[in-house]
C-alpha atoms as a PDB file:
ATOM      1  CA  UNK A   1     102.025 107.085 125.492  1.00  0.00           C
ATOM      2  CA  UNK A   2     102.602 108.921 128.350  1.00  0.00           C
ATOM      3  CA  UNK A   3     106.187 108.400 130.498  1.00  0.00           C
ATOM      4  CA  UNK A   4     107.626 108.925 133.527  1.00  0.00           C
ATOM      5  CA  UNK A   5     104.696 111.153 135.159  1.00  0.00           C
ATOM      6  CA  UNK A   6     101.565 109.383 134.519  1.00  0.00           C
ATOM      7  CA  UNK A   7      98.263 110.740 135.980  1.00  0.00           C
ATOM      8  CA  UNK A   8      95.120 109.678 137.130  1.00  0.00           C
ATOM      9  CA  UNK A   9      92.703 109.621 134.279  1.00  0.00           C
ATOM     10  CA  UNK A  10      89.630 108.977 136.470  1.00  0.00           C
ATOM     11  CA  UNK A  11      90.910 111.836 139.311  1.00  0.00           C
ATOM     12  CA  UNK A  12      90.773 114.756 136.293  1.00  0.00           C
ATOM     13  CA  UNK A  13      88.315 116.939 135.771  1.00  0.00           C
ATOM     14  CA  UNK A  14      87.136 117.869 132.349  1.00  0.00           C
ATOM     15  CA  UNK A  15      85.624 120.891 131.568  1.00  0.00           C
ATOM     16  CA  UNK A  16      82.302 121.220 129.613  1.00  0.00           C
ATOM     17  CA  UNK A  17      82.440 120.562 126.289  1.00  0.00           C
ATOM     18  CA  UNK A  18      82.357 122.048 123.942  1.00  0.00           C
ATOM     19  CA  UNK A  19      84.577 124.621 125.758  1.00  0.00           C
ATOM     20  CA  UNK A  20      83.652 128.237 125.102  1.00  0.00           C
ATOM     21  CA  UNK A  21      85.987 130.960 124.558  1.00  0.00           C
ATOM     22  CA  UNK A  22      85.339 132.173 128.270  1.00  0.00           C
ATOM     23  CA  UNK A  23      86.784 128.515 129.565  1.00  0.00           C
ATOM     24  CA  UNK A  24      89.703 128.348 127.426  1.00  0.00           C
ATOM     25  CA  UNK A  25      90.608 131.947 128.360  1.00  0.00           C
ATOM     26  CA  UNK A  26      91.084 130.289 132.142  1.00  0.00           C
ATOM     27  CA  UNK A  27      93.391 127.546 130.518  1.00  0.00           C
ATOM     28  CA  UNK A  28      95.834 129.735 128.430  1.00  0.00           C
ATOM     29  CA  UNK A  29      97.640 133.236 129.339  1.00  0.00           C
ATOM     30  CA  UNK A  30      97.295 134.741 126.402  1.00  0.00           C
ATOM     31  CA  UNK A  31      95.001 137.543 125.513  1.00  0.00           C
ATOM     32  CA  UNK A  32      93.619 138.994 122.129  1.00  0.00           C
ATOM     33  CA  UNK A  33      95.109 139.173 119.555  1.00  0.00           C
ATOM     34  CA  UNK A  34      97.285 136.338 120.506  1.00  0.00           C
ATOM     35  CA  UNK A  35      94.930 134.365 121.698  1.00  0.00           C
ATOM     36  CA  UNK A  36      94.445 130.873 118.661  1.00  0.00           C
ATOM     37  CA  UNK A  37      91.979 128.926 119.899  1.00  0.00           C
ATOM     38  CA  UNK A  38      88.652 129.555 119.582  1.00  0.00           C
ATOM     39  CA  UNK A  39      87.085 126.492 120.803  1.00  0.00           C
ATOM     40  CA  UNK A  40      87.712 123.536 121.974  1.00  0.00           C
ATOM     41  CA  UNK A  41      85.732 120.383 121.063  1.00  0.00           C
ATOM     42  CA  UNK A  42      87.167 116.889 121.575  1.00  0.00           C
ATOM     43  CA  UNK A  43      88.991 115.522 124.985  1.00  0.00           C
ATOM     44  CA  UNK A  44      89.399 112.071 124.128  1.00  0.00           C
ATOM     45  CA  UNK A  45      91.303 109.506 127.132  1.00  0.00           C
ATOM     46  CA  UNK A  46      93.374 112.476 128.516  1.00  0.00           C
ATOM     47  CA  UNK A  47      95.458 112.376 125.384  1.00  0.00           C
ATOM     48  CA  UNK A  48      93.766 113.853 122.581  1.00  0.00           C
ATOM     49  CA  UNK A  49      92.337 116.681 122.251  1.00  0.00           C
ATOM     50  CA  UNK A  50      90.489 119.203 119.568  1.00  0.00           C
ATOM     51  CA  UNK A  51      89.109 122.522 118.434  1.00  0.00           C
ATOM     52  CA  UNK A  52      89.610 124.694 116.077  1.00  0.00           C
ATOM     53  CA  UNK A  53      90.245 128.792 115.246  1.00  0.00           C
ATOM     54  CA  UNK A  54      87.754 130.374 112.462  1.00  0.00           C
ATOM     55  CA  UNK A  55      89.953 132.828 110.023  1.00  0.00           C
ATOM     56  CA  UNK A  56      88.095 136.147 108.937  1.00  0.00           C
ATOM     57  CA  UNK A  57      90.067 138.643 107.002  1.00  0.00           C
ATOM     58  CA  UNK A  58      89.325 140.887 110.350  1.00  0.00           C
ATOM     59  CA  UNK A  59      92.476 139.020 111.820  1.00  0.00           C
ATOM     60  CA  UNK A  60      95.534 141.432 112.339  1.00  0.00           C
ATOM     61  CA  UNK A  61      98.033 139.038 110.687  1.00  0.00           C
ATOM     62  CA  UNK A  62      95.865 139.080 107.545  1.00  0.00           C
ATOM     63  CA  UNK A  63      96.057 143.060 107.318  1.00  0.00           C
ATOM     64  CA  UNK A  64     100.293 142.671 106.461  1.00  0.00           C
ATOM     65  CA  UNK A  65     100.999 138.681 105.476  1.00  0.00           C
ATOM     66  CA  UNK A  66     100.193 139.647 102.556  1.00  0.00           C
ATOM     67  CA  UNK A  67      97.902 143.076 101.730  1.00  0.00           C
ATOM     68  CA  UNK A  68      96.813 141.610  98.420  1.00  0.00           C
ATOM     69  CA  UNK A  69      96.961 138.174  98.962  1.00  0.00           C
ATOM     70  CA  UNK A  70      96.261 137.074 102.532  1.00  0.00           C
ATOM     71  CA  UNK A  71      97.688 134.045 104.208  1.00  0.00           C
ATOM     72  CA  UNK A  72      97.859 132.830 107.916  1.00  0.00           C
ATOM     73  CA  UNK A  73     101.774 132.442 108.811  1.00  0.00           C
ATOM     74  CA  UNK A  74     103.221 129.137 109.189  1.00  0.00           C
ATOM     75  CA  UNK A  75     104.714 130.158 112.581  1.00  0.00           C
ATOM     76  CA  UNK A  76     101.099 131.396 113.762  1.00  0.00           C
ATOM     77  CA  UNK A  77      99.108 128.162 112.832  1.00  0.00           C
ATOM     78  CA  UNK A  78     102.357 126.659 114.721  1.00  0.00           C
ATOM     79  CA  UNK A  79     101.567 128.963 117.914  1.00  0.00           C
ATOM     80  CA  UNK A  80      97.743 127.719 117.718  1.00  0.00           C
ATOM     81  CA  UNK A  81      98.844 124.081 117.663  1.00  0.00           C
ATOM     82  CA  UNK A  82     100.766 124.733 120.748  1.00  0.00           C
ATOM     83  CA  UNK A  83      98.312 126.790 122.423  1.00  0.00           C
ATOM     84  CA  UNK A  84      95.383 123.618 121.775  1.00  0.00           C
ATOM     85  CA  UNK A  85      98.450 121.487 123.042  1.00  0.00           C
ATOM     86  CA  UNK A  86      99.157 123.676 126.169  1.00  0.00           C
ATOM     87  CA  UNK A  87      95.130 123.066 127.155  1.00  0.00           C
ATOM     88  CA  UNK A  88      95.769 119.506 127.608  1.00  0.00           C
ATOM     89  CA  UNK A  89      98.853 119.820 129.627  1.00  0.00           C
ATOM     90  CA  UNK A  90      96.925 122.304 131.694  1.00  0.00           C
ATOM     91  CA  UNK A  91      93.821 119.695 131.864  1.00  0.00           C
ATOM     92  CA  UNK A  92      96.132 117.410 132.571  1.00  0.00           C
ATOM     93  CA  UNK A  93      97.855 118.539 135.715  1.00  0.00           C
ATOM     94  CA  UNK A  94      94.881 120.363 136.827  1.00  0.00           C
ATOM     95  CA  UNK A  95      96.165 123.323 136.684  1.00  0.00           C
ATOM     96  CA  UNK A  96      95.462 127.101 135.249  1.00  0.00           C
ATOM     97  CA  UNK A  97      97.754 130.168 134.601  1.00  0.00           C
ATOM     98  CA  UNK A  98      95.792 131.989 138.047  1.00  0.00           C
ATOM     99  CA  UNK A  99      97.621 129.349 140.095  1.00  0.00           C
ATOM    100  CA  UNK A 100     100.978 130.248 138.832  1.00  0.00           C
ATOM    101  CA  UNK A 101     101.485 127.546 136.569  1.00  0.00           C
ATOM    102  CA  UNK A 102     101.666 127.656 132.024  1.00  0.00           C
ATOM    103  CA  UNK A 103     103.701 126.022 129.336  1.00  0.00           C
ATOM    104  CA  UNK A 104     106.495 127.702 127.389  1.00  0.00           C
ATOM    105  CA  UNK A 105     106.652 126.630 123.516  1.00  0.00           C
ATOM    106  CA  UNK A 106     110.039 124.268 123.698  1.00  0.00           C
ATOM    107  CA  UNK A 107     110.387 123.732 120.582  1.00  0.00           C
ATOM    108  CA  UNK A 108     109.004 122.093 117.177  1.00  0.00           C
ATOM    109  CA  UNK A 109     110.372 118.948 115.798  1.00  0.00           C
ATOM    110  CA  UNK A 110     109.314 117.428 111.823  1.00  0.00           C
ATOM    111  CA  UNK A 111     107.588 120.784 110.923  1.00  0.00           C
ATOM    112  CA  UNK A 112     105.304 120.277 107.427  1.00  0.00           C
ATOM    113  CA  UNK A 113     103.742 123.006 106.046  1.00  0.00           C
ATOM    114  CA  UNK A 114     101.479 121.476 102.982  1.00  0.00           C
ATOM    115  CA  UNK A 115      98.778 124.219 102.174  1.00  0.00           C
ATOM    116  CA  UNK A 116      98.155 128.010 102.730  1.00  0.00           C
ATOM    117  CA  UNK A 117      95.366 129.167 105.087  1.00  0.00           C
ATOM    118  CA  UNK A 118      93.013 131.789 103.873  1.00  0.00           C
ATOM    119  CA  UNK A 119      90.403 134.199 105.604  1.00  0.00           C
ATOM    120  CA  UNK A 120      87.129 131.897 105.463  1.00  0.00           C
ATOM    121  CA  UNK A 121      88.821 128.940 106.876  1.00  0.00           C
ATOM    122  CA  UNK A 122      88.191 126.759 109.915  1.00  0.00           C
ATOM    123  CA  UNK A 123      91.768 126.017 110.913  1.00  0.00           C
ATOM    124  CA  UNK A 124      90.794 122.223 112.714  1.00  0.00           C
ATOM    125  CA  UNK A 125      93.513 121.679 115.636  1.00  0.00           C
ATOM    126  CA  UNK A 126      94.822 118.378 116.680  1.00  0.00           C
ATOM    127  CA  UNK A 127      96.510 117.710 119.251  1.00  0.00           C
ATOM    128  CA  UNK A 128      98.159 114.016 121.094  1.00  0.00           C
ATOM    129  CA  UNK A 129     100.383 113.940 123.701  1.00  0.00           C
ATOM    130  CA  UNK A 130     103.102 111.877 123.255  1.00  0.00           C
ATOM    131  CA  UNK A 131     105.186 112.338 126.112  1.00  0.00           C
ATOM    132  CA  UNK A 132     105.392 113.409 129.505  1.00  0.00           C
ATOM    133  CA  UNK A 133     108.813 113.263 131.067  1.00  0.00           C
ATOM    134  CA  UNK A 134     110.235 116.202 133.908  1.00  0.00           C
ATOM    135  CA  UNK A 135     107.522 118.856 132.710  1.00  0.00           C
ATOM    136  CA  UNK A 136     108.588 118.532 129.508  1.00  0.00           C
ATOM    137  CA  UNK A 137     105.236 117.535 127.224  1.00  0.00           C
ATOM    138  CA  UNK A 138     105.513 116.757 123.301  1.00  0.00           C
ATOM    139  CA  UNK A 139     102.808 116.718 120.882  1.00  0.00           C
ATOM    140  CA  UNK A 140     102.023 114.883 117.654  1.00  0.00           C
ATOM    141  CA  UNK A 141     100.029 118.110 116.303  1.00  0.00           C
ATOM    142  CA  UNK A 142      98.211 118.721 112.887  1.00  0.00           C
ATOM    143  CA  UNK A 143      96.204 121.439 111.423  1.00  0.00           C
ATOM    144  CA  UNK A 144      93.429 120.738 109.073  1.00  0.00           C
ATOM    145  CA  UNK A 145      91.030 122.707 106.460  1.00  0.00           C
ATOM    146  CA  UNK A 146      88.381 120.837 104.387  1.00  0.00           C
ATOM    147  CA  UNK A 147      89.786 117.210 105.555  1.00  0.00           C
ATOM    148  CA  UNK A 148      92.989 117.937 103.846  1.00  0.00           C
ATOM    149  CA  UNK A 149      96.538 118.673 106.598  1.00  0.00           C
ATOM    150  CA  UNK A 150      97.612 121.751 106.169  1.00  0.00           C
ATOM    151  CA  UNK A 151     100.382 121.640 108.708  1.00  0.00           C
ATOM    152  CA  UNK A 152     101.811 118.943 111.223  1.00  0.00           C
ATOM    153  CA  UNK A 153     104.847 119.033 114.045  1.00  0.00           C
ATOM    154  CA  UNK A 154     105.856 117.526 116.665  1.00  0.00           C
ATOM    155  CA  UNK A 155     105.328 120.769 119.430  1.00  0.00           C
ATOM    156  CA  UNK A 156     107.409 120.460 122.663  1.00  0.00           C
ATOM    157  CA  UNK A 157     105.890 122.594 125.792  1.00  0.00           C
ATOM    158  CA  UNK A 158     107.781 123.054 129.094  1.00  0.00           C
ATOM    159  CA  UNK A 159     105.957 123.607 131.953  1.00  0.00           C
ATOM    160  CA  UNK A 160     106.429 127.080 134.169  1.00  0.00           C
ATOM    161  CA  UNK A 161     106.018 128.620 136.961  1.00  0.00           C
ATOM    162  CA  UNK A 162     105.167 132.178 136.583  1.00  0.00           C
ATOM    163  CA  UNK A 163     106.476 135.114 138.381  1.00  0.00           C
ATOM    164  CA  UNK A 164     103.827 136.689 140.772  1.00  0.00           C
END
């Protein structure tokens, strides 16, 4: 449930779905390799949202977390969730980073971590808003391979201005 700034549904614009690499690269800031979201595939009544990031043992993180025995980190699956999280808010407000505005990761709240991520996985991002108060937007988030959670948070974005 949204608070406090609530926004006209019918007045936003969605972009195509499913949204392509070259889209969400206009939604977020970051760049490779930091960049978590591959695609996006689900907008659903301004409030949900989901995509996912596919993990190949080509990504950096695999290389040292751990040599012989390769896991995503926690804190990374964590950055992806906000990053899915931070496309909403952006959706939301119609708004992109190339008009000066972004979220900041705020903070995590009720952080699970129930199963290790492994090259060959689809790492399945969800994302619902929860609240909107002052630029301040919090997420019920989970991360999913096969069906099963694999991580959940609450993720709290604040919204920026950039410098020019």
């Amino acid at each position: 449930m949204m608070n406090s700034e609530q926004h006209n549904i019918d007045a936003v614009t969605l972009p195509e779905l499913p949204m392509q690499i070259q889209t969400i690269r206009e939604y977020l800031p970051h760049q490779y390799p930091f960049l978590l979201v591959d695609r996006v595939i689900a907008i659903e009544n301004m409030t949900k949202i989901q995509g996912y990031k596919n993990l190949t043992m080509n990504e950096e993180f695999f290389q040292g977390h751990f040599p012989h025995y390769p896991i995503m980190p926690g804190v990374l699956i964590m950055e992806a969730l906000a990053q899915l999280s931070g496309i909403l808010g952006m959706i939301i407000l119609q708004k992109k980073p190339q008009d000066g505005d972004t979220f900041l990761f705020a903070g995590m709240e009720h952080v699970r971590f129930k199963k290790q991520v492994v090259p060959g996985d689809q790492l399945i991002l969800n994302s619902e808003l929860i609240l909107n108060r002052r630029g301040v937007f919090k997420f019920h988030a989970t991360a999913c391979v096969d069906d099963k959670i694999v991580a959940q948070a609450e993720i709290i974005l604040s919204r920026q201005t950039l410098p020019s």
